[in-house]
N, C-alpha and C. Protein backbone atom coordinates (compact mmCIF):
# COMPACT_ATOMS: atom_id res chain seq x y z
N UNK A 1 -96.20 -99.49 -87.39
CA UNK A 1 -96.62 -99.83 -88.74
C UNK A 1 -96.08 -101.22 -89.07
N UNK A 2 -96.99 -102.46 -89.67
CA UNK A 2 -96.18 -103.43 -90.21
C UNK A 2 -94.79 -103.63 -91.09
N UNK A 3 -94.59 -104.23 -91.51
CA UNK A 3 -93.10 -104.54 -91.86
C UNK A 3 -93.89 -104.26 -93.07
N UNK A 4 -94.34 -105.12 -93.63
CA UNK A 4 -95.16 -104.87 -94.77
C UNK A 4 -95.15 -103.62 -95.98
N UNK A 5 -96.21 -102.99 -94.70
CA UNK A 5 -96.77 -101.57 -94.97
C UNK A 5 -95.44 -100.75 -95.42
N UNK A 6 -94.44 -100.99 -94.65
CA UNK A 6 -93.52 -99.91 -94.95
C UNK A 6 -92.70 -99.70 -95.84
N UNK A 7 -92.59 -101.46 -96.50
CA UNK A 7 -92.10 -101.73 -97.73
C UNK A 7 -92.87 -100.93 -99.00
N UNK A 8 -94.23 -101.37 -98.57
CA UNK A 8 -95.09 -100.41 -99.58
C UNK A 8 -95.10 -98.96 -100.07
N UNK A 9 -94.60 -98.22 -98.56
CA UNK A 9 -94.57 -96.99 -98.48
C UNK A 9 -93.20 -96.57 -99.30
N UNK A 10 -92.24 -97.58 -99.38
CA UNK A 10 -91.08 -96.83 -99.71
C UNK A 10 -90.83 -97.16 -101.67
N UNK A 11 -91.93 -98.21 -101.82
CA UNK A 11 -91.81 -99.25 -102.91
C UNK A 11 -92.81 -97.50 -103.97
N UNK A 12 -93.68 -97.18 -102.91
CA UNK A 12 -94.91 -96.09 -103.85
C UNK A 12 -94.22 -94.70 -103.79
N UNK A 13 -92.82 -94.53 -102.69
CA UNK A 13 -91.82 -93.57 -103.09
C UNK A 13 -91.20 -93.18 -104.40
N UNK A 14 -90.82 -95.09 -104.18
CA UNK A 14 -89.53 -94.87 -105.40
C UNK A 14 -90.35 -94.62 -107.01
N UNK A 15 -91.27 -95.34 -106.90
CA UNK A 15 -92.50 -95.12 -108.24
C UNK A 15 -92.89 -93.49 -108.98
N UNK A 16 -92.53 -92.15 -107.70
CA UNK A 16 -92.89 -91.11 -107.88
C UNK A 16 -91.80 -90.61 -109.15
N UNK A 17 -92.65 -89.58 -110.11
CA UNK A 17 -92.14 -89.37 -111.45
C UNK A 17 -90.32 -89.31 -111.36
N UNK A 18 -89.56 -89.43 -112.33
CA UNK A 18 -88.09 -89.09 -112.18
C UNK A 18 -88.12 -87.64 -112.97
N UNK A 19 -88.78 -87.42 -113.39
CA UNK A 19 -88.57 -86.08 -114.40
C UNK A 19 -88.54 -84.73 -113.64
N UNK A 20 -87.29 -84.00 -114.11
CA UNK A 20 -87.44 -82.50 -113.56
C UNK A 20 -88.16 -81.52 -114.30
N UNK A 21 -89.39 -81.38 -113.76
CA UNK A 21 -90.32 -80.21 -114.82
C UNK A 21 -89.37 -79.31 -114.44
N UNK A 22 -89.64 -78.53 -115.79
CA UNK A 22 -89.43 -76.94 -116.07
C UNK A 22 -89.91 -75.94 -114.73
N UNK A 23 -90.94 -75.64 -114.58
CA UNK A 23 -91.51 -74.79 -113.56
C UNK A 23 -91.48 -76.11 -112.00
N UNK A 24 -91.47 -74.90 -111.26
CA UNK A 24 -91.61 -75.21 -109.80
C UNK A 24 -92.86 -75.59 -109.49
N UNK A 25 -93.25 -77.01 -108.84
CA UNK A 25 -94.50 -77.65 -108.85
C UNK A 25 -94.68 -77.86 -106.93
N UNK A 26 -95.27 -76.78 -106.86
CA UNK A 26 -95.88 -76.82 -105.01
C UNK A 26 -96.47 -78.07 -104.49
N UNK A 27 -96.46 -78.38 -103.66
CA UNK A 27 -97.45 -79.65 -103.17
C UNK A 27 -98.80 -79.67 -103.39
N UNK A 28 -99.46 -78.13 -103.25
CA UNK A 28 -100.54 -77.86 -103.57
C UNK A 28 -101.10 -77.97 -105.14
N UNK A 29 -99.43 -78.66 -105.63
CA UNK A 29 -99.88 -78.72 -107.56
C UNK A 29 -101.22 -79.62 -107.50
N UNK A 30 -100.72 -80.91 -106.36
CA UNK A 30 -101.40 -82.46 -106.51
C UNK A 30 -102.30 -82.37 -105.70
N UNK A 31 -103.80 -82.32 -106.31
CA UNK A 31 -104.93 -82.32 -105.53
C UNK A 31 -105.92 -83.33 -104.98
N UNK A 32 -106.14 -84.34 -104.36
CA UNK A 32 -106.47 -85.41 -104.54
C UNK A 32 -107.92 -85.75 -105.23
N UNK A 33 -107.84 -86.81 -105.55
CA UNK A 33 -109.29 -87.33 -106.67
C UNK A 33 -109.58 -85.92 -108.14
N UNK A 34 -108.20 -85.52 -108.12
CA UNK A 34 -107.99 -84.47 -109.52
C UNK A 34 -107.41 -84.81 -110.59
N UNK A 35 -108.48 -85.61 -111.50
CA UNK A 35 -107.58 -86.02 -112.39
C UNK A 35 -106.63 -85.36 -113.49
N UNK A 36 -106.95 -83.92 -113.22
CA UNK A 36 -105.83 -83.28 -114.00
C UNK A 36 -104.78 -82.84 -113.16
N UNK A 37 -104.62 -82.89 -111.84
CA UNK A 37 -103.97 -82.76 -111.22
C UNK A 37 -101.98 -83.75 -111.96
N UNK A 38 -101.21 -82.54 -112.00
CA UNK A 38 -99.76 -83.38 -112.11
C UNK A 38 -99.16 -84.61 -111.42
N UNK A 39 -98.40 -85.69 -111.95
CA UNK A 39 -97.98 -86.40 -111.32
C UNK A 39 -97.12 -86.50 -110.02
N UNK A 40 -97.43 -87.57 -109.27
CA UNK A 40 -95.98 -86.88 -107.94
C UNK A 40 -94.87 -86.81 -108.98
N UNK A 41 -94.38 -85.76 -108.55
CA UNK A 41 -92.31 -85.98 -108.55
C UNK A 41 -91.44 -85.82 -107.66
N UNK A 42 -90.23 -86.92 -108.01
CA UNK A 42 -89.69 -86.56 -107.41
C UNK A 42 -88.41 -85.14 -107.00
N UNK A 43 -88.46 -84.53 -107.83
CA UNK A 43 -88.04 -82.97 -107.67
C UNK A 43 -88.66 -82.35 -106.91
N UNK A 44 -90.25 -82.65 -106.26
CA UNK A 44 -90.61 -81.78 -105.14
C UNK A 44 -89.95 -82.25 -103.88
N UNK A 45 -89.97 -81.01 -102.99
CA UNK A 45 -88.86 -81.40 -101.71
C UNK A 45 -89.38 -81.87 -101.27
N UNK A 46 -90.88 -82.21 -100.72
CA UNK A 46 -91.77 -83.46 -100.15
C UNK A 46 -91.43 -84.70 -100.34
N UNK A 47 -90.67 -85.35 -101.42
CA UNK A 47 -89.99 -86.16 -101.63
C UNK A 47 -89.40 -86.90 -101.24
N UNK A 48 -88.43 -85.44 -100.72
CA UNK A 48 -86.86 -85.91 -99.97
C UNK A 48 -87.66 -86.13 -98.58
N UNK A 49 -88.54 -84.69 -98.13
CA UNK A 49 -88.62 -85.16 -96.77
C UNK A 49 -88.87 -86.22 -96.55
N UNK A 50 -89.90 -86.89 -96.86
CA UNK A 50 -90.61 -88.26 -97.64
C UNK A 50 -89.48 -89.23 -96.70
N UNK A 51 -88.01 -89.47 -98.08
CA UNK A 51 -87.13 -90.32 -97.88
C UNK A 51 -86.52 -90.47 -96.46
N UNK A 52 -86.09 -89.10 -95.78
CA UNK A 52 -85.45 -88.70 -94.55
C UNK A 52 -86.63 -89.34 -93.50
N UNK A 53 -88.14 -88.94 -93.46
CA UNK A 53 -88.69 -89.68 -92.80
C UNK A 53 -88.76 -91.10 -92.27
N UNK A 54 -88.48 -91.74 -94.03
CA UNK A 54 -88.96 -93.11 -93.58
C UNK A 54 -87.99 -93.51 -93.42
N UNK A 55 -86.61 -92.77 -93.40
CA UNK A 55 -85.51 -93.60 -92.45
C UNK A 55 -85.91 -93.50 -90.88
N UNK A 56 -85.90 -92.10 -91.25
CA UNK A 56 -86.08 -92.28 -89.79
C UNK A 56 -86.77 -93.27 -88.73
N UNK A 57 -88.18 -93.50 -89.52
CA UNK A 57 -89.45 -94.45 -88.83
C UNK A 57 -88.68 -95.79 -89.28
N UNK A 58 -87.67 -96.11 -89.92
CA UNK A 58 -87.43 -97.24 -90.13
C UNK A 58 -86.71 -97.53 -88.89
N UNK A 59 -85.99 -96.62 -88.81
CA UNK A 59 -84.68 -96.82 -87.53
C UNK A 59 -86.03 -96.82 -86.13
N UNK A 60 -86.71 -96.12 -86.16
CA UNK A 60 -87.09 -95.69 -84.87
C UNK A 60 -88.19 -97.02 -84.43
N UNK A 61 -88.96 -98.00 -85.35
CA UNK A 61 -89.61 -99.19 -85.21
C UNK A 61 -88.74 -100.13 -85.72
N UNK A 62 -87.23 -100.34 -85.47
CA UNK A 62 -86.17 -101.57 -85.69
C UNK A 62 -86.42 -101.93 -86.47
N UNK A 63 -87.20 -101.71 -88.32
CA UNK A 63 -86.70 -102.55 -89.09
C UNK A 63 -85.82 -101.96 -89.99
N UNK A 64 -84.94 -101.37 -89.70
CA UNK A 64 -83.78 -100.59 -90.64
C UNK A 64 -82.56 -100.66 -89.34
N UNK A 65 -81.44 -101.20 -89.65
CA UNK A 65 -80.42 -101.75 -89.05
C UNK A 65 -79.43 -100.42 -89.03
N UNK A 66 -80.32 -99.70 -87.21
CA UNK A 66 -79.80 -98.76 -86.60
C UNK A 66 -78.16 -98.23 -86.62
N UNK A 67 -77.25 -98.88 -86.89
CA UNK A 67 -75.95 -98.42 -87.06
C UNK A 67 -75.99 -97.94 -88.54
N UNK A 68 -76.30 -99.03 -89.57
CA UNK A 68 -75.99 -98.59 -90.75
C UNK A 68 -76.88 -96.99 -91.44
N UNK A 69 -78.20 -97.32 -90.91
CA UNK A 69 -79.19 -96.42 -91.61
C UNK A 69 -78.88 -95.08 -90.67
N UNK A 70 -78.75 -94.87 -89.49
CA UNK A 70 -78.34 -93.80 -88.62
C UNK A 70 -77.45 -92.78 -89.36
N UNK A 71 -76.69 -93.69 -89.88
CA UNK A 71 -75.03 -92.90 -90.34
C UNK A 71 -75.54 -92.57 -91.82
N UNK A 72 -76.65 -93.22 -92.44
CA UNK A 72 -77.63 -92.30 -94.00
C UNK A 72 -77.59 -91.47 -93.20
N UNK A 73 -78.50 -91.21 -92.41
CA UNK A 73 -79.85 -90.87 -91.93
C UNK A 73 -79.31 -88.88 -92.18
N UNK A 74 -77.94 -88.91 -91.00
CA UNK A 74 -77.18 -88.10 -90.80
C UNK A 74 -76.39 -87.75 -92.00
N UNK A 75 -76.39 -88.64 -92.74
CA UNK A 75 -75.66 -88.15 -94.11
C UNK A 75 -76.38 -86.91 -94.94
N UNK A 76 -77.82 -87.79 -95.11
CA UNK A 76 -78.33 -87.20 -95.95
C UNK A 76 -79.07 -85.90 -95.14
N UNK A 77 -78.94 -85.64 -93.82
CA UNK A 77 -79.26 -84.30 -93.18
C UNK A 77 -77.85 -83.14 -93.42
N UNK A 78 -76.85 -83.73 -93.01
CA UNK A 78 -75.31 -82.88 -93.57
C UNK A 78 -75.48 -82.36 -95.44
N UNK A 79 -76.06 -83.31 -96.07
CA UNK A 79 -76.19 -82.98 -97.53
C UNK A 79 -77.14 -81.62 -97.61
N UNK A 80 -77.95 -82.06 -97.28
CA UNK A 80 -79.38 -80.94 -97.26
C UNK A 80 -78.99 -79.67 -96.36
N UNK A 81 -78.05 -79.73 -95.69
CA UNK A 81 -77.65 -78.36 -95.40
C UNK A 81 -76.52 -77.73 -95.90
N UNK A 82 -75.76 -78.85 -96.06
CA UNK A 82 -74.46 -78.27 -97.00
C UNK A 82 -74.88 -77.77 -98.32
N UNK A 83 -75.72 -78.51 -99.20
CA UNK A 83 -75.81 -77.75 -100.44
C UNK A 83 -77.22 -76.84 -100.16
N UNK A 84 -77.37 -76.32 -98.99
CA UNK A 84 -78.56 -75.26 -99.42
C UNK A 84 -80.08 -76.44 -100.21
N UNK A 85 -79.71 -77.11 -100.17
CA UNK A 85 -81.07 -77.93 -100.47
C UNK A 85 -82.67 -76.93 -100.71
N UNK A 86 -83.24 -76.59 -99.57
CA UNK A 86 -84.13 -76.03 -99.60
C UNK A 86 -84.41 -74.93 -100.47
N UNK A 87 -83.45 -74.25 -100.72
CA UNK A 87 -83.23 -72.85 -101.32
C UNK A 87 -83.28 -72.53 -102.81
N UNK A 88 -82.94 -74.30 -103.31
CA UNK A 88 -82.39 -74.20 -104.62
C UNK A 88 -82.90 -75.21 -105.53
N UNK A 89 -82.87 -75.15 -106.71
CA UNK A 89 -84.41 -76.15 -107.61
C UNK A 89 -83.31 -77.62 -107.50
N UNK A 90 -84.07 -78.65 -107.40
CA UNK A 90 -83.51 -80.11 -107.22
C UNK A 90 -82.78 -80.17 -108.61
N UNK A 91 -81.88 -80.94 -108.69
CA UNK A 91 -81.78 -81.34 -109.77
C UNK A 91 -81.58 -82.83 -109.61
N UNK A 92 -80.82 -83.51 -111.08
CA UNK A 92 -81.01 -85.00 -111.53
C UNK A 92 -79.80 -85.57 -110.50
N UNK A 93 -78.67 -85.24 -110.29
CA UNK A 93 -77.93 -85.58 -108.66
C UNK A 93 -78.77 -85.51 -107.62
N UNK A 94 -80.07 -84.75 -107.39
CA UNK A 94 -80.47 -84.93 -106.18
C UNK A 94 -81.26 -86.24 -106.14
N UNK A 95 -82.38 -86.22 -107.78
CA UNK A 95 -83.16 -87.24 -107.26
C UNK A 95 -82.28 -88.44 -106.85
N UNK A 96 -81.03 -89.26 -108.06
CA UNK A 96 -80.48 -90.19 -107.91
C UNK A 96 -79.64 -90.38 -106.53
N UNK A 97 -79.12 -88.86 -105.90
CA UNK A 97 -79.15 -89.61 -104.52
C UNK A 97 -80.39 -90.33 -103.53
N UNK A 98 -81.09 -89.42 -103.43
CA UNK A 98 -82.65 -90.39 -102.92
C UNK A 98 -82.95 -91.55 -103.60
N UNK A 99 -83.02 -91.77 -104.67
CA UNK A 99 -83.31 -93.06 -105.60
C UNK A 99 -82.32 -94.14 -104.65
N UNK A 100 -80.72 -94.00 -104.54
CA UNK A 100 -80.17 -94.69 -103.78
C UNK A 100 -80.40 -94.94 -102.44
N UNK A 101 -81.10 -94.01 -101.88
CA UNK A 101 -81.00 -94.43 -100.19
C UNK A 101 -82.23 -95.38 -100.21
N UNK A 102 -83.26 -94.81 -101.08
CA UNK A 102 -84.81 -95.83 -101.04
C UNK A 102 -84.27 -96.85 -101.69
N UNK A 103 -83.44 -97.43 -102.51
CA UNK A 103 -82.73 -98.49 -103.19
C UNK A 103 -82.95 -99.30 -101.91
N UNK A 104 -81.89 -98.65 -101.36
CA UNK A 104 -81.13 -99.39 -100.14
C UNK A 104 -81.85 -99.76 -98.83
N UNK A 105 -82.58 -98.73 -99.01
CA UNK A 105 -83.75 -99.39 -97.74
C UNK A 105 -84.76 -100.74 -98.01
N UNK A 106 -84.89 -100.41 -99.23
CA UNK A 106 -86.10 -101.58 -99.96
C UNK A 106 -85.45 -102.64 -99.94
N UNK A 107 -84.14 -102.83 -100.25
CA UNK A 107 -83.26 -104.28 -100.15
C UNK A 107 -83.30 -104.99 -99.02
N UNK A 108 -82.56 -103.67 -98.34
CA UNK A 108 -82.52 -104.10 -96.68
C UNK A 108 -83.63 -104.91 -96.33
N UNK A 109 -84.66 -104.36 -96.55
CA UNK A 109 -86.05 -105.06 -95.85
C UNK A 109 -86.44 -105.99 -96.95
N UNK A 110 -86.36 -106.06 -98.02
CA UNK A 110 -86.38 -107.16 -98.69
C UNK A 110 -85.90 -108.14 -97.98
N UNK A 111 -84.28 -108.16 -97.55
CA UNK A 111 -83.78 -109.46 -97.16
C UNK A 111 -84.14 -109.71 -96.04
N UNK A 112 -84.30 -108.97 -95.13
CA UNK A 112 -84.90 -109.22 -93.95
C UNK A 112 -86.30 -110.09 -94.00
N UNK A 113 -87.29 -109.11 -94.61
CA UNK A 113 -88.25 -110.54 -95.08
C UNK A 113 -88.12 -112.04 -95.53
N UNK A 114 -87.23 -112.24 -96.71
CA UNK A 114 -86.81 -113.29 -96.58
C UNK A 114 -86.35 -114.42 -95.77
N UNK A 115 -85.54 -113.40 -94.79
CA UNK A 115 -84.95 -114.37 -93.60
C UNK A 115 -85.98 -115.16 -92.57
């Protein structure tokens, strides 16, 4: 994937709603070309996987600086099993940890572009 593209991908991450609805919203909430369909959020766990992915693809096509993002990468897999992640409704600590790692990736490659 371009350098580009991936900025985009993580730039149309961080954009996804911050709000924790009330009820539990399936992937199947968001239907495509539905305009009543709910907004993304980020409280769905698609989200996170989302984030964990595009480290991953960051690390795995060299533009995410393999020592530093590795040691997220693994962070945020130890998190998601230590607190039961899957099991249990997101809350406003979860999104703002993800908010930080996509922070941090978007910079990263920010400056890298620059250079």
């Amino acid at each position: 994937m371009p350098f580009q593209e991936h900025i985009k991908r993580l730039k149309e991450l961080n954009a996804w709603n911050e709000e924790v609805p009330d009820e539990i919203l399936h992937s199947t909430s968001r239907l495509p070309n539905n305009p009543n369909s709910p907004p993304k959020y980020k409280a769905r766990k698609a989200w996170f996987q989302a984030v964990g992915a595009e480290i991953a693809e960051g690390i795995r096509d060299g533009y995410l600086d393999q020592d530093k993002f590795l040691a997220i990468h693994r962070d945020f897999h130890k998190w998601v099993t230590e607190t039961n992640f899957h099991k249990r409704n997101t809350t406003r600590e979860d999104i703002d940890r993800g908010n930080s790692i996509l922070k941090e990736m978007i910079q990263h490659l920010e400056l890298k572009l620059k250079a």
